[in-house]
N, C-alpha and C. Protein backbone atom coordinates (compact mmCIF):
# COMPACT_ATOMS: atom_id res chain seq x y z
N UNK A 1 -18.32 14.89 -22.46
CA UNK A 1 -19.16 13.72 -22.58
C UNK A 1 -19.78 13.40 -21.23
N UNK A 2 -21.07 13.21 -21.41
CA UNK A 2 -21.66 12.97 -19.89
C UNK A 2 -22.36 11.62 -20.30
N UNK A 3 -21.85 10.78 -18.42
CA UNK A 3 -22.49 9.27 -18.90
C UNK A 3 -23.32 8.81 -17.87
N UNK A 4 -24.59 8.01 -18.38
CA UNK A 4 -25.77 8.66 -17.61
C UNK A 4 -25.19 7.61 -16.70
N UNK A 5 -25.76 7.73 -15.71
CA UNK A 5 -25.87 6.94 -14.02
C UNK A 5 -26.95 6.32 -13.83
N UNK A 6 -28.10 6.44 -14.63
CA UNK A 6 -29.47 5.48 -14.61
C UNK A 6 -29.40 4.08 -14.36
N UNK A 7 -30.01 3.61 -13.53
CA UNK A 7 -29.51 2.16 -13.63
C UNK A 7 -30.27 1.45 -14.84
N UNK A 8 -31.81 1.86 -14.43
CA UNK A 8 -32.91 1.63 -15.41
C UNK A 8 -33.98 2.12 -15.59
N UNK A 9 -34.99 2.41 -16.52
CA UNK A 9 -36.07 3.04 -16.52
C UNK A 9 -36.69 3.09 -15.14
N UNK A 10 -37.59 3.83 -14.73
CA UNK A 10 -38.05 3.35 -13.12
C UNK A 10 -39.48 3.08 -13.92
N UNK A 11 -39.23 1.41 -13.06
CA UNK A 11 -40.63 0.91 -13.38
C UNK A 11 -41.56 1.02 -13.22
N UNK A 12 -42.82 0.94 -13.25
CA UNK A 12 -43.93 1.61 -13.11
C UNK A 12 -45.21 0.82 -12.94
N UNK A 13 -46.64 0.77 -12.21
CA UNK A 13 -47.61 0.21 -12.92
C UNK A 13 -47.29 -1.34 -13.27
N UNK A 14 -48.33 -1.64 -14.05
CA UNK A 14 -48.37 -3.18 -14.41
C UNK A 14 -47.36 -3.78 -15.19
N UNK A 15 -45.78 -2.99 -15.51
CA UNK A 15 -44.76 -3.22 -16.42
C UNK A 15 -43.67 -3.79 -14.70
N UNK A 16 -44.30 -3.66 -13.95
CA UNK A 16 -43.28 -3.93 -12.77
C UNK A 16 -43.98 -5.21 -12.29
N UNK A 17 -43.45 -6.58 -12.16
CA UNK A 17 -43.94 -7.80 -12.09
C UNK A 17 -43.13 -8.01 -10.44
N UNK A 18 -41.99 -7.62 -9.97
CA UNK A 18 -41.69 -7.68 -8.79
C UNK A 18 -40.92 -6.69 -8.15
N UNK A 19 -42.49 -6.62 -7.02
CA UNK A 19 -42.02 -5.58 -6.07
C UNK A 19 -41.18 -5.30 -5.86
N UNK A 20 -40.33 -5.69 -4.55
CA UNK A 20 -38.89 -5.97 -3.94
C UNK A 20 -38.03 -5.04 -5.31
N UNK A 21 -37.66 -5.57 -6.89
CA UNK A 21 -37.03 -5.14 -7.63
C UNK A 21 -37.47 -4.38 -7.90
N UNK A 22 -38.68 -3.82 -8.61
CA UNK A 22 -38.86 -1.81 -8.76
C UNK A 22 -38.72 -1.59 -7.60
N UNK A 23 -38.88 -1.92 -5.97
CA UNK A 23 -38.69 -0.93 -5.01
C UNK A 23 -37.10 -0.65 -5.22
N UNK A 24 -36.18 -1.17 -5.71
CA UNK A 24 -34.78 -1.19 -5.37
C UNK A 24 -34.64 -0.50 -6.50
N UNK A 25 -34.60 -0.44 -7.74
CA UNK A 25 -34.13 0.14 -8.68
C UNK A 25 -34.64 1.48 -8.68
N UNK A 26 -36.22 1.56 -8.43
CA UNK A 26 -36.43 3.38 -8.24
C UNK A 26 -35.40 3.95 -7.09
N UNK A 27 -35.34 2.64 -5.75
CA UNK A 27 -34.54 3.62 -4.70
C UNK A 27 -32.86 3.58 -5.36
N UNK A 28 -32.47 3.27 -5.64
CA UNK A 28 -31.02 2.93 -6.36
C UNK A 28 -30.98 4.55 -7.52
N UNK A 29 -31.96 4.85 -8.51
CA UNK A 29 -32.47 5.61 -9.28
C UNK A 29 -32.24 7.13 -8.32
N UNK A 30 -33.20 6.82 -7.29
CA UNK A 30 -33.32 8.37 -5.82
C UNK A 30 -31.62 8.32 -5.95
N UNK A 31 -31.01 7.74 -5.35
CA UNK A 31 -29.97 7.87 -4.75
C UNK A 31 -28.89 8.83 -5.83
N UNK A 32 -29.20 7.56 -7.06
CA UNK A 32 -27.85 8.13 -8.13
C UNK A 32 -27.89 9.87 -8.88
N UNK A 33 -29.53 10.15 -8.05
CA UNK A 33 -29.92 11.23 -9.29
C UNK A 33 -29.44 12.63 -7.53
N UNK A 34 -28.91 12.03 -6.95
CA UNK A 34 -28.36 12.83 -5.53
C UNK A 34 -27.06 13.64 -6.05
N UNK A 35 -26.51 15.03 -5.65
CA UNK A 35 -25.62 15.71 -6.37
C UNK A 35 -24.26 14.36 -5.49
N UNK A 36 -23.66 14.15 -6.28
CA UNK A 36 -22.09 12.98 -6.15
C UNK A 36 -21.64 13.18 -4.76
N UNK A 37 -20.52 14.22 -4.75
CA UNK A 37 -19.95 14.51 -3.57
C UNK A 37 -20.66 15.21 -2.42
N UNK A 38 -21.69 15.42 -2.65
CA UNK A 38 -22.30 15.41 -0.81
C UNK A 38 -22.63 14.53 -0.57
N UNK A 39 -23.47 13.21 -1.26
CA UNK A 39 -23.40 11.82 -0.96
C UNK A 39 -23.05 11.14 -0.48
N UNK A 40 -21.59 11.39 -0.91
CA UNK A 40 -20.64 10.68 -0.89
C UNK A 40 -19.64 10.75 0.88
N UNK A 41 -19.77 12.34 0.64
CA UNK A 41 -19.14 13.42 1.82
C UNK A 41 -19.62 12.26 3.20
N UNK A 42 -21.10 12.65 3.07
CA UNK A 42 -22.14 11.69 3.38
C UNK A 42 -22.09 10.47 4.44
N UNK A 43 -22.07 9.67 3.22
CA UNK A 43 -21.95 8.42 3.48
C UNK A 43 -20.76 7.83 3.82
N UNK A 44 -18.87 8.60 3.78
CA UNK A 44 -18.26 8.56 4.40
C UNK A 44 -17.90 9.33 5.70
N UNK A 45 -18.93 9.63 6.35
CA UNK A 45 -18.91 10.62 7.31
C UNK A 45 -19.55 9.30 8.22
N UNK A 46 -20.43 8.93 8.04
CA UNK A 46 -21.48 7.82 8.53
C UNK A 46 -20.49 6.19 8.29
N UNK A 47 -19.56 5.94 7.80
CA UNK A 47 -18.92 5.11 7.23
C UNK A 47 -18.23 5.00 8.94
N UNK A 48 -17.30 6.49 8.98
CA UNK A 48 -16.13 6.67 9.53
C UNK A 48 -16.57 6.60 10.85
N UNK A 49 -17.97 6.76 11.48
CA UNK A 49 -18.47 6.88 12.90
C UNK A 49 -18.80 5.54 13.77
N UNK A 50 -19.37 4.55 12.01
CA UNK A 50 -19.67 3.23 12.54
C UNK A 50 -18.36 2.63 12.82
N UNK A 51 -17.26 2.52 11.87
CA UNK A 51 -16.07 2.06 12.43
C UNK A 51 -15.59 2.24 13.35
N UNK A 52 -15.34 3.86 14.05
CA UNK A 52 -14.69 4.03 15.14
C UNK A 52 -15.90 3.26 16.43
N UNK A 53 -17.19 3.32 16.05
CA UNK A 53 -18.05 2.64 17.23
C UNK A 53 -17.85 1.61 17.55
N UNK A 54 -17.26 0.81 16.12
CA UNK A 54 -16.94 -0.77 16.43
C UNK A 54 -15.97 -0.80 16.91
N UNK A 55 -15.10 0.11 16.45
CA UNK A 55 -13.71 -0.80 17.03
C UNK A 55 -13.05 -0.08 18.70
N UNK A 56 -13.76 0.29 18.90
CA UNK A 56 -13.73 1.16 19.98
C UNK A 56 -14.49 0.37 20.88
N UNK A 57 -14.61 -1.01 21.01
CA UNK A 57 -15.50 -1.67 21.99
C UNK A 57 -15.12 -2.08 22.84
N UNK A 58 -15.12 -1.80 24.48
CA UNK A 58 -14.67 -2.64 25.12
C UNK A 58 -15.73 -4.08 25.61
N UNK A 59 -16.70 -4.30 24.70
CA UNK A 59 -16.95 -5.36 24.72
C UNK A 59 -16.30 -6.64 24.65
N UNK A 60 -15.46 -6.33 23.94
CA UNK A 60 -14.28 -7.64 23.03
C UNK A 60 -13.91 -8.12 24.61
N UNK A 61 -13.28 -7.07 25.10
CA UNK A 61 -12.45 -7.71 26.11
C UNK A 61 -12.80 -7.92 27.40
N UNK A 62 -14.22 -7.82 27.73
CA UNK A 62 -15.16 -8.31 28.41
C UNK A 62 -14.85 -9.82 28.09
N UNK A 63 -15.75 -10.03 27.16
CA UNK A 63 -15.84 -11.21 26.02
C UNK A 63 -15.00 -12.25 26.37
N UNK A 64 -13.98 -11.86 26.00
CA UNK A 64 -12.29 -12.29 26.59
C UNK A 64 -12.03 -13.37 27.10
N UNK A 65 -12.29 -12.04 28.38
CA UNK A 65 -12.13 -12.69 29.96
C UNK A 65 -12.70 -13.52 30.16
N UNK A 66 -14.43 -13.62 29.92
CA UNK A 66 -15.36 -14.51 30.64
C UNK A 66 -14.90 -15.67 29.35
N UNK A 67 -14.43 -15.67 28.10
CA UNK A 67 -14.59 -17.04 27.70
C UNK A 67 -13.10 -17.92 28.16
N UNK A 68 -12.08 -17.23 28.64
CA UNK A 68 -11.04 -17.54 29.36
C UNK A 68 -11.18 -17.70 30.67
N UNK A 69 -12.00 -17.36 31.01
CA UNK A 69 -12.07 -17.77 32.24
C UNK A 69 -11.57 -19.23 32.84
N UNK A 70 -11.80 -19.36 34.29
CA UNK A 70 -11.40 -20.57 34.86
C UNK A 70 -12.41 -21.56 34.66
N UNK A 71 -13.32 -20.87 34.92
CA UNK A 71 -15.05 -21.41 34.85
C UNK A 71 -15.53 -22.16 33.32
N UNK A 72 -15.57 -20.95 32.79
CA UNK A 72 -15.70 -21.36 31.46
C UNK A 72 -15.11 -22.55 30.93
N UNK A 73 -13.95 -22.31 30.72
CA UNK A 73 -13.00 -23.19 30.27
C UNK A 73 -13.39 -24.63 30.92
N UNK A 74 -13.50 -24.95 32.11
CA UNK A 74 -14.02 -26.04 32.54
C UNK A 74 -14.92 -26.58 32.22
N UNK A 75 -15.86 -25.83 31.72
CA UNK A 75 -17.46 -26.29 31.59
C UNK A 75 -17.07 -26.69 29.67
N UNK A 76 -16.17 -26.20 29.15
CA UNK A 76 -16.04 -26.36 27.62
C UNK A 76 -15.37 -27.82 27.84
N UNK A 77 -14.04 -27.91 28.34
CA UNK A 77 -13.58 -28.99 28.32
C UNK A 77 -14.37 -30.15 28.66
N UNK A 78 -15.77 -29.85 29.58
CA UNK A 78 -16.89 -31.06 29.94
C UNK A 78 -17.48 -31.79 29.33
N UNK A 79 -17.89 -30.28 28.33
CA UNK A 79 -18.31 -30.46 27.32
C UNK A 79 -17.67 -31.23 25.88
N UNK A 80 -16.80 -30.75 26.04
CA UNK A 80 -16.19 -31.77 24.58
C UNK A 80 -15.72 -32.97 25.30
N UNK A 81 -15.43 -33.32 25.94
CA UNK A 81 -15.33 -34.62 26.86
C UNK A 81 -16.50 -35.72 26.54
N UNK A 82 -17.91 -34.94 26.54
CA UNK A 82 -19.27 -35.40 26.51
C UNK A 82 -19.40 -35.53 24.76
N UNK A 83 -18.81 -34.96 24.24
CA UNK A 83 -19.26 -35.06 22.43
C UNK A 83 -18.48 -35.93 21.75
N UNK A 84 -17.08 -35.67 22.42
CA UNK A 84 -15.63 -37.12 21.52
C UNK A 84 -16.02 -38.66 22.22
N UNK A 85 -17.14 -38.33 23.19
CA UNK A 85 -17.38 -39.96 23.31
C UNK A 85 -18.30 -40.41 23.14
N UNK A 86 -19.09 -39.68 22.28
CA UNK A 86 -20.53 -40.41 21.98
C UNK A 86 -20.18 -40.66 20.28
């Protein structure tokens, strides 16, 4: 038994009233009519590169520091000092 993957007719011409939605359903349509597992292979290959990019940041702990800072911290506490009394 084979079960189709179509999402929907691809719309066409003056039967398509909004853009944005036939652009998505023909591209949704491209995608599903793609052989499965190289897709897939794919798109967890590209999955697995963005994660390790993120979490591999030493941005964070840049970040950190400067909002712990001595400095910082002073200028926050000024600040909410200036907002709980108005």
């Amino acid at each position: 038994m084979r079960v189709s993957t179509a999402l929907a007719p691809s719309p066409a011409g003056p039967a398509c009233r909004e853009k944005p939605a036939c652009t998505a359903l023909q591209r949704a349509n491209e995608l599903l009519a793609l052989p499965p597992v190289a897709i897939n292979t794919t798109r967890l290959a590209g999955k697995a590169q963005l994660i390790e990019a993120l979490s591999s940041s030493g941005d964070t702990a840049a970040a950190t520091a400067w909002w712990f800072s001595a400095e910082t911290q002073a200028e926050m506490h000024k600040l909410v000092a200036r907002l709980t009394t108005k």
